[in-house]
Protein backbone atom coordinates (compact mmCIF):
# COMPACT_ATOMS: atom_id res chain seq x y z
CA UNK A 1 -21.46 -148.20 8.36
CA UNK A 2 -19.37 -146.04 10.43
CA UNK A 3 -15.46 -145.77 9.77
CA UNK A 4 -14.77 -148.28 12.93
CA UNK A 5 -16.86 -150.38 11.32
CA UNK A 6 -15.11 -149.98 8.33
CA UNK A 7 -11.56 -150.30 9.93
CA UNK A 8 -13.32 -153.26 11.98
CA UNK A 9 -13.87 -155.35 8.40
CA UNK A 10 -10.51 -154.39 7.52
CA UNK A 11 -8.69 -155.97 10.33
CA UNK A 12 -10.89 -159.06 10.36
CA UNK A 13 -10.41 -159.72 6.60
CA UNK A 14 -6.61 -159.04 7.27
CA UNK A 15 -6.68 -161.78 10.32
CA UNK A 16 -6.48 -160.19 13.37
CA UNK A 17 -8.65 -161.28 16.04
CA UNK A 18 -11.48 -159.85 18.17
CA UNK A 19 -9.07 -158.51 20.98
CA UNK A 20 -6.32 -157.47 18.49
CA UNK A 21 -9.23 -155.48 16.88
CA UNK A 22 -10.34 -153.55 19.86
CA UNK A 23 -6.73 -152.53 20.98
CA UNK A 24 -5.85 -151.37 16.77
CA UNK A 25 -8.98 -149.31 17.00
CA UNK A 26 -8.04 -147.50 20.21
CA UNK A 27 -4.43 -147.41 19.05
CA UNK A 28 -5.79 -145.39 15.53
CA UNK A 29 -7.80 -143.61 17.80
CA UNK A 30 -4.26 -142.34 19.55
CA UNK A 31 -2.44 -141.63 16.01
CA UNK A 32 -0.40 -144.48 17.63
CA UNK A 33 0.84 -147.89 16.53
CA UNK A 34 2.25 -150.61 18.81
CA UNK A 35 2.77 -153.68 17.14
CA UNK A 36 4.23 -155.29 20.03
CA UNK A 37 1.11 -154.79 21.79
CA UNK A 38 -1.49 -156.10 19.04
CA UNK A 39 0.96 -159.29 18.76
CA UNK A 40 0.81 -160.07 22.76
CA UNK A 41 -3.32 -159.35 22.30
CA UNK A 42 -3.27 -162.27 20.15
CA UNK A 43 -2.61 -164.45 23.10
CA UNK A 44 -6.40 -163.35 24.22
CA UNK A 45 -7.86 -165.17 20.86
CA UNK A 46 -10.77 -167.80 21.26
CA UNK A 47 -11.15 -167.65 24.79
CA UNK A 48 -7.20 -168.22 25.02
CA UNK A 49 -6.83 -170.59 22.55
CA UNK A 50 -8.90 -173.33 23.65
CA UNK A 51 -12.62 -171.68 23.73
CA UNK A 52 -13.40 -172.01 27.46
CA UNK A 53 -12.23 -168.72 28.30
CA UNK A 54 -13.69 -165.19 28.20
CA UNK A 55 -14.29 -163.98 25.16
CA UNK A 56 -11.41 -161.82 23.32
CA UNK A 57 -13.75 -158.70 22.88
CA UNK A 58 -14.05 -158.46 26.71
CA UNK A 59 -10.58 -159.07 27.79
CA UNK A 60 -9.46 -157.29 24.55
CA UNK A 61 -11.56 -154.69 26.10
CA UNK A 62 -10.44 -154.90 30.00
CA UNK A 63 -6.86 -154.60 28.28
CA UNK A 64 -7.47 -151.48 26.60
CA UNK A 65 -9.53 -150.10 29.76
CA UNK A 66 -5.98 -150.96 31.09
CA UNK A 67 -4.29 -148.96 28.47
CA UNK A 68 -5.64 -146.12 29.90
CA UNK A 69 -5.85 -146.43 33.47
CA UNK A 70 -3.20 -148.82 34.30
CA UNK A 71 0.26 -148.05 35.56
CA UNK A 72 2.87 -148.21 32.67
CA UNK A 73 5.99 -147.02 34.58
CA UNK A 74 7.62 -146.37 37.93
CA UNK A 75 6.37 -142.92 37.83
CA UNK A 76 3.24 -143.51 37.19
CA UNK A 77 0.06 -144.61 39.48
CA UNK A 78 -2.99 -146.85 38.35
CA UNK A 79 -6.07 -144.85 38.22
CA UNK A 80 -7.92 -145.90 41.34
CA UNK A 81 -10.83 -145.77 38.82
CA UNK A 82 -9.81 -148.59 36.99
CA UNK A 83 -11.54 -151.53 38.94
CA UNK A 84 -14.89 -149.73 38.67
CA UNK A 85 -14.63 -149.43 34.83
CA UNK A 86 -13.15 -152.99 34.40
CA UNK A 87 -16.26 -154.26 36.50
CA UNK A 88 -18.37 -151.93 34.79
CA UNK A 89 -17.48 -153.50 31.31
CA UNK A 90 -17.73 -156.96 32.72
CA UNK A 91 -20.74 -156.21 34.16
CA UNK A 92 -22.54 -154.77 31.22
CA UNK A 93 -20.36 -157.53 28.67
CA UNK A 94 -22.44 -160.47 31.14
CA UNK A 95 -25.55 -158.70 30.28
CA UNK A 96 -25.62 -158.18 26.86
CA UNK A 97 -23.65 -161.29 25.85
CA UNK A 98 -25.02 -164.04 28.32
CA UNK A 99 -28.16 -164.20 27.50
CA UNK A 100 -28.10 -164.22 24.07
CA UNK A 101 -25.38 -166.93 24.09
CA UNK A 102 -25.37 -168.25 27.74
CA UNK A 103 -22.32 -167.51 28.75
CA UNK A 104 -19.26 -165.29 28.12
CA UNK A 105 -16.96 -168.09 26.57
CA UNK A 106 -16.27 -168.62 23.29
CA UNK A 107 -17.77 -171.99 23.21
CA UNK A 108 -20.67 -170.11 24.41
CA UNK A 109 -21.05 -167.68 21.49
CA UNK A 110 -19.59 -169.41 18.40
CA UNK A 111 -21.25 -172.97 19.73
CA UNK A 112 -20.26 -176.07 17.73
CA UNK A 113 -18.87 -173.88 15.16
CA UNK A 114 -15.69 -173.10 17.04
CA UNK A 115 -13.58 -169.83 15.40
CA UNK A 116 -15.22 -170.30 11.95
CA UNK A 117 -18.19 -169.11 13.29
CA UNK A 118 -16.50 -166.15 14.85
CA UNK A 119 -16.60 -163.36 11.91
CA UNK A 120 -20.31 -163.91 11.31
CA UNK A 121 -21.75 -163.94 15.23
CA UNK A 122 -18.92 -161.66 16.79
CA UNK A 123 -18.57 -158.87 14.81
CA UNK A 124 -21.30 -156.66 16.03
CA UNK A 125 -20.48 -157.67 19.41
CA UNK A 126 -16.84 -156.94 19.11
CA UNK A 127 -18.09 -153.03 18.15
CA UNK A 128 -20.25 -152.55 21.07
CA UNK A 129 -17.89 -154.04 23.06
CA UNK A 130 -15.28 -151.56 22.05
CA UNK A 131 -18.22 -148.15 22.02
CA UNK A 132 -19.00 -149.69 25.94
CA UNK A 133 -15.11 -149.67 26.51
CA UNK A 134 -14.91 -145.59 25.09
CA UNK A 135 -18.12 -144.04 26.58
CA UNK A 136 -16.24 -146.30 30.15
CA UNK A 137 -13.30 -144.45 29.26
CA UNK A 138 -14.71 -141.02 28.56
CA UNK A 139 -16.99 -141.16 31.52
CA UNK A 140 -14.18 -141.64 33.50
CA UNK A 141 -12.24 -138.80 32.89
CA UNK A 142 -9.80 -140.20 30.48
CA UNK A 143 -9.50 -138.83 26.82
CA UNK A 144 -9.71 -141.48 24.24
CA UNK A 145 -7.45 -139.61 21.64
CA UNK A 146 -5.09 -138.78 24.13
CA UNK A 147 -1.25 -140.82 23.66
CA UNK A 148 0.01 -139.77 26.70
């Protein structure tokens, strides 16, 4: 077990969620911490609260893509990369998710089991969702460690 693993199982135990995970690894990654930010990602929790949305490790993921690619301020620009790696993720997240589970909602993955079932099926998923969302991020020019 590797020590995002580790800080993975620390998180979950402590209640975050699968997008709230993804965005406190990246933000450890940074030496950063943005509580602010982890709260809002709640808001991406169980396919938005009601299951029949995307899953929280993807648009936990396309969030932090955004993190480092999106505009933050009226002096900066959006990387004009940023589309490619958010359909990049999406892309590869349909792949690797949808048939398994058929489909990309949580319904889809956690079935009848709702959230309960969440820490025992999503866990793994929620790691290679966030290794997909740093080798997008490196490939694309953008330092993962890097707070500015």
């Amino acid at each position: 077990m590797d020590d995002n693993q580790i800080r993975m199982l620390q998180l979950a135990a402590g209640g975050y969620t699968c997008s709230q995970i993804i965005v406190q690894l990246a933000l450890d990654a940074r030496g950063e911490e943005n509580p602010l930010l982890v709260r809002a990602m709640a808001g991406l929790a169980y396919g938005c609260g009601n299951g029949r949305a995307s899953c929280g490790a993807l648009t936990g993921g396309c969030c932090l893509l955004g993190l480092y690619a999106g505009k933050g301020s009226d002096t900066e620009k959006e990387s004009d990369r940023l589309p490619l790696m958010l359909g990049e993720l999406t892309t590869w997240f349909e792949e690797a998710v949808s048939g398994q589970h058929g489909g990309m909602t949580c319904d889809a993955i956690t079935g009848a089991d709702g959230p309960a079932a969440a820490r025992q099926r999503c866990a793994g998923m929620v790691a290679d969702t966030f290794a997909k969302v740093m080798e997008i991020v490196v490939e694309n020019g953008f330092d993962p460690f890097d707070a500015n």
